[in-house]
N, C-alpha and C. Protein backbone atom coordinates (compact mmCIF):
# COMPACT_ATOMS: atom_id res chain seq x y z
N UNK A 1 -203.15 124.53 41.41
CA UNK A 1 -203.07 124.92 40.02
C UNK A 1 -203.99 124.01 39.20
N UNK A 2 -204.71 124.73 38.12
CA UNK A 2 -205.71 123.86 37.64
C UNK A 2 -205.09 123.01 36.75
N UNK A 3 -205.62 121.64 35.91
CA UNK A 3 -205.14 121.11 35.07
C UNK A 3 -205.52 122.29 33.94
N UNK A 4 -204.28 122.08 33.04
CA UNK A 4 -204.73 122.73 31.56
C UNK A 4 -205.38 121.52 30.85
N UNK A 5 -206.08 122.08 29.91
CA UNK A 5 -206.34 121.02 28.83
C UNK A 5 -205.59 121.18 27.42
N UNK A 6 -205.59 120.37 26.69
CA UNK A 6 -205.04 119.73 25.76
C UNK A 6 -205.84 119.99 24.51
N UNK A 7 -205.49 121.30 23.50
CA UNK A 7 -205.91 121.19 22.31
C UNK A 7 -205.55 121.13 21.20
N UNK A 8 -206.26 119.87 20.62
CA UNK A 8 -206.04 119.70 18.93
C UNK A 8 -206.53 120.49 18.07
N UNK A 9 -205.50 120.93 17.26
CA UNK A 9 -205.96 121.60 16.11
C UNK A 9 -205.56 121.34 14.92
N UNK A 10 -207.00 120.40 13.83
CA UNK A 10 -206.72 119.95 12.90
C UNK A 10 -206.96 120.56 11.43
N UNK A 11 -205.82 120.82 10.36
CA UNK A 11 -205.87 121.70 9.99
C UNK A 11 -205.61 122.89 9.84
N UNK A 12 -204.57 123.63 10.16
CA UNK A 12 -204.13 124.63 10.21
C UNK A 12 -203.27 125.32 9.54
N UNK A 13 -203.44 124.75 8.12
CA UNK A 13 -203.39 125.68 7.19
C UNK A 13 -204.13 126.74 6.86
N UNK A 14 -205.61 126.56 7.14
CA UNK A 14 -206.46 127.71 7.39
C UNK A 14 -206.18 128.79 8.54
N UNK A 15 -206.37 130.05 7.81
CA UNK A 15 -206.20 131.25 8.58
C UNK A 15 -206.63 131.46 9.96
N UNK A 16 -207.95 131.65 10.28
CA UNK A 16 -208.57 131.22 11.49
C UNK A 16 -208.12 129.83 12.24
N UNK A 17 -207.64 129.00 11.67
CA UNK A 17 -207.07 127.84 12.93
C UNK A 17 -205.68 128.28 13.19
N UNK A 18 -205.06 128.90 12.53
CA UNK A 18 -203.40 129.26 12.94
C UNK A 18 -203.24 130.34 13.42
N UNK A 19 -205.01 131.55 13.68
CA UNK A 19 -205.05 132.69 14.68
C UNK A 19 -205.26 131.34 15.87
N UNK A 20 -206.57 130.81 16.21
CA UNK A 20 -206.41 130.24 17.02
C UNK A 20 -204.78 129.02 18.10
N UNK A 21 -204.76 128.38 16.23
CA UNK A 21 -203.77 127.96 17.75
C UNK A 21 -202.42 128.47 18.42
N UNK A 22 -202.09 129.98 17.54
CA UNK A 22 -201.16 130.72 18.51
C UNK A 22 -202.13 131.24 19.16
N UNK A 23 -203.18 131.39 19.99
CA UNK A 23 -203.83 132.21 20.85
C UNK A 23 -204.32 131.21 22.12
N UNK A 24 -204.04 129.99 21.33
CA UNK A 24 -204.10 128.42 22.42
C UNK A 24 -202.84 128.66 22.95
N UNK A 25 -202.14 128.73 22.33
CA UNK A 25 -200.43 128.07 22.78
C UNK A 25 -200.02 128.91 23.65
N UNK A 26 -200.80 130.37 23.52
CA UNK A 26 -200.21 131.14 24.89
C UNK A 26 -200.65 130.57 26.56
N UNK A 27 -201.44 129.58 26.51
CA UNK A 27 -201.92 129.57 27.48
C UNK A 27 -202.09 127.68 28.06
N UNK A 28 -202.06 126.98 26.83
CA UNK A 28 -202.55 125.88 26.92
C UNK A 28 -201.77 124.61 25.88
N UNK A 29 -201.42 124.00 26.12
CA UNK A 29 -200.90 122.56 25.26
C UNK A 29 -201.56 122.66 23.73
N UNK A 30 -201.10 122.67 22.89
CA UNK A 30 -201.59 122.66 21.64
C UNK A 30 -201.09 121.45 20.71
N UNK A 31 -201.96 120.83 19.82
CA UNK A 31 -201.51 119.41 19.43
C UNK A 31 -201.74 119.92 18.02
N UNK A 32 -200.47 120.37 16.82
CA UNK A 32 -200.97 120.73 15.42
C UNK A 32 -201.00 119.52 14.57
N UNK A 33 -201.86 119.54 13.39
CA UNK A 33 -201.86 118.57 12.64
C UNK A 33 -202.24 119.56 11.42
N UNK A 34 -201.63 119.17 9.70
CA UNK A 34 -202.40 119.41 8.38
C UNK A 34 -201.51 118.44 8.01
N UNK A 35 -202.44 118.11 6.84
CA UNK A 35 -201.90 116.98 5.67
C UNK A 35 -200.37 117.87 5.31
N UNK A 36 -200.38 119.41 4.32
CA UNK A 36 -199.20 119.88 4.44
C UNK A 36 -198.29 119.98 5.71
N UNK A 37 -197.20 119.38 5.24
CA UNK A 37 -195.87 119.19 6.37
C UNK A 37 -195.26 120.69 6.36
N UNK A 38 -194.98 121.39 4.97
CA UNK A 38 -194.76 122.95 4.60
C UNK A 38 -195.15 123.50 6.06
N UNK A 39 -197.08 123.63 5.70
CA UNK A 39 -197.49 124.26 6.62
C UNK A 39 -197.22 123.82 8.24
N UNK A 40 -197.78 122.58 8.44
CA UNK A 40 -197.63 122.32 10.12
C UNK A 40 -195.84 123.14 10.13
N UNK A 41 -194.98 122.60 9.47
CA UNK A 41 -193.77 123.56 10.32
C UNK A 41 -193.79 124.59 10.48
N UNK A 42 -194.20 125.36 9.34
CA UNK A 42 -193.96 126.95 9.60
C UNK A 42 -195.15 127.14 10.90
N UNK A 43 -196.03 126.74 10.97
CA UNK A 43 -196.65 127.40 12.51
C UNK A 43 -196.58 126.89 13.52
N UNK A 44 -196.06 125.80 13.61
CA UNK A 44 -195.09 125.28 14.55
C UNK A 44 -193.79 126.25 15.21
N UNK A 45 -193.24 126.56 14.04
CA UNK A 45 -192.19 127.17 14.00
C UNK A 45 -192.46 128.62 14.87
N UNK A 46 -193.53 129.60 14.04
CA UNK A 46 -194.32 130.70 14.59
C UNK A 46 -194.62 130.67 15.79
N UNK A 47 -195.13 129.65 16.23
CA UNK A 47 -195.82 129.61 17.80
C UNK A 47 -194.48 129.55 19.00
N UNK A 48 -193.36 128.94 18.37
CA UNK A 48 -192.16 128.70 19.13
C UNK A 48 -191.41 130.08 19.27
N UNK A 49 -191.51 130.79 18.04
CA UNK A 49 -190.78 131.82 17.87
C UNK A 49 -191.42 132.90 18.42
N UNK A 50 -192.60 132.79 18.40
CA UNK A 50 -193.66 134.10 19.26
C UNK A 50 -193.98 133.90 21.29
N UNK A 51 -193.71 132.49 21.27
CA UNK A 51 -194.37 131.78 22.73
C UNK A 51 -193.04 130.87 22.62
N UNK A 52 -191.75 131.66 23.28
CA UNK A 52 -190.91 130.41 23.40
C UNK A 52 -191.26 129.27 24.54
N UNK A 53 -192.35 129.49 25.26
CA UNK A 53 -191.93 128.82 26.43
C UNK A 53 -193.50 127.46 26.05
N UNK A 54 -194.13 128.06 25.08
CA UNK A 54 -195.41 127.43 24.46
C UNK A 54 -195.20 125.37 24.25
N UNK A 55 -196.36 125.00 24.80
CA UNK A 55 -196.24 123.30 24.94
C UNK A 55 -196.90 123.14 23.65
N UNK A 56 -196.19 123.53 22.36
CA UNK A 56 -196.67 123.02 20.87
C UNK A 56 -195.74 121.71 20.38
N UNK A 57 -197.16 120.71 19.90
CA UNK A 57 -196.36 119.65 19.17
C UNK A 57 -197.21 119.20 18.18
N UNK A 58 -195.85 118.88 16.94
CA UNK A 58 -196.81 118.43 15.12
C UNK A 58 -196.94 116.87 15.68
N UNK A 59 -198.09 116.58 15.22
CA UNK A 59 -198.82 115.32 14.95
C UNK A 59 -198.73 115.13 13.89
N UNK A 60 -198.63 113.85 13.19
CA UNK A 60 -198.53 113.53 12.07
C UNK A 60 -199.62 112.95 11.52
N UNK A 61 -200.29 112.28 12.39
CA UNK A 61 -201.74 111.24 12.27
C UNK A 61 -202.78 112.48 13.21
N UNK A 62 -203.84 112.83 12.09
CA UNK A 62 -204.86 113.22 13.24
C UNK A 62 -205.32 112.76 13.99
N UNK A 63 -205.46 111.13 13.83
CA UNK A 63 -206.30 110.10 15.07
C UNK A 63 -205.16 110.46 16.15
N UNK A 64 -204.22 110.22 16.59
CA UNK A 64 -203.26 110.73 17.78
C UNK A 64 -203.24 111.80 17.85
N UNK A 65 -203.70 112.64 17.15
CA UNK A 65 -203.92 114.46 17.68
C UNK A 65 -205.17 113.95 18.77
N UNK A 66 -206.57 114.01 17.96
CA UNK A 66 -207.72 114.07 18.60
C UNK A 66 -207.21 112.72 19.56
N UNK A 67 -206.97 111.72 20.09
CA UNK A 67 -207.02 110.73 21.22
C UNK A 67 -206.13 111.58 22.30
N UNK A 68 -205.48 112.16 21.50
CA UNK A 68 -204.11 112.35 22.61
C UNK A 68 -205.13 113.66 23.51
N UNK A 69 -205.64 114.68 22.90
CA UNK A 69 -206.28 116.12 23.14
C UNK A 69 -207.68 115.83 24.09
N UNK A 70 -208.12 116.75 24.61
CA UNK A 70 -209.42 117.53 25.50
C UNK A 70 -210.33 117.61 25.05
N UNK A 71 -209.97 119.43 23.60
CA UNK A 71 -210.45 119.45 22.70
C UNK A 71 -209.98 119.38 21.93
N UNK A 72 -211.16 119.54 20.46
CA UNK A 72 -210.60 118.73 19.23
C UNK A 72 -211.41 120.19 18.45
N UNK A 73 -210.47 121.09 17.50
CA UNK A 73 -210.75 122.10 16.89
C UNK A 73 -210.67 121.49 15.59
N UNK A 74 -211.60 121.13 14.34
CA UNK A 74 -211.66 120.80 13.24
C UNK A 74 -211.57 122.80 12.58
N UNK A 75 -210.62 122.47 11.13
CA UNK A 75 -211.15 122.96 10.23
C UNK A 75 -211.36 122.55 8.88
N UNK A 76 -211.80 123.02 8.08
CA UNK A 76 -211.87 123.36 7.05
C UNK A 76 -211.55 124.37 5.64
């Protein structure tokens, strides 16, 4: 079995990073981070509730998102 990798996704209050990282989480470790706490829960929440079995976790510090991760998905 291959290793999965590990992706950060910083930012995800934006639309396009919260398609992406439920479309990560079906398949792969996902590391969420945004300054809003609001937001990181609710798609936290989403990804759990859509992918119960999904390896999603909120970061609080982006530097431990990106160290901890593979890749590192910036948005804007």
């Amino acid at each position: 079995m291959p290793n999965r990798r590990t992706f950060a996704v910083l930012g995800v209050s934006e639309t396009n990073s919260i398609f992406l990282a439920k479309q990560i989480a079906k398949t792969n470790p996902v590391l969420l981070f945004d300054h809003d706490a609001v937001v990181l829960n609710t798609v936290y929440s989403q990804i759990l509730s859509e992918h119960p079995n999904a390896n999603a976790e909120m970061m609080i510090c982006p530097t431990n998102a990106s160290w901890e991760a593979d890749v590192i998905i910036l948005s804007n």
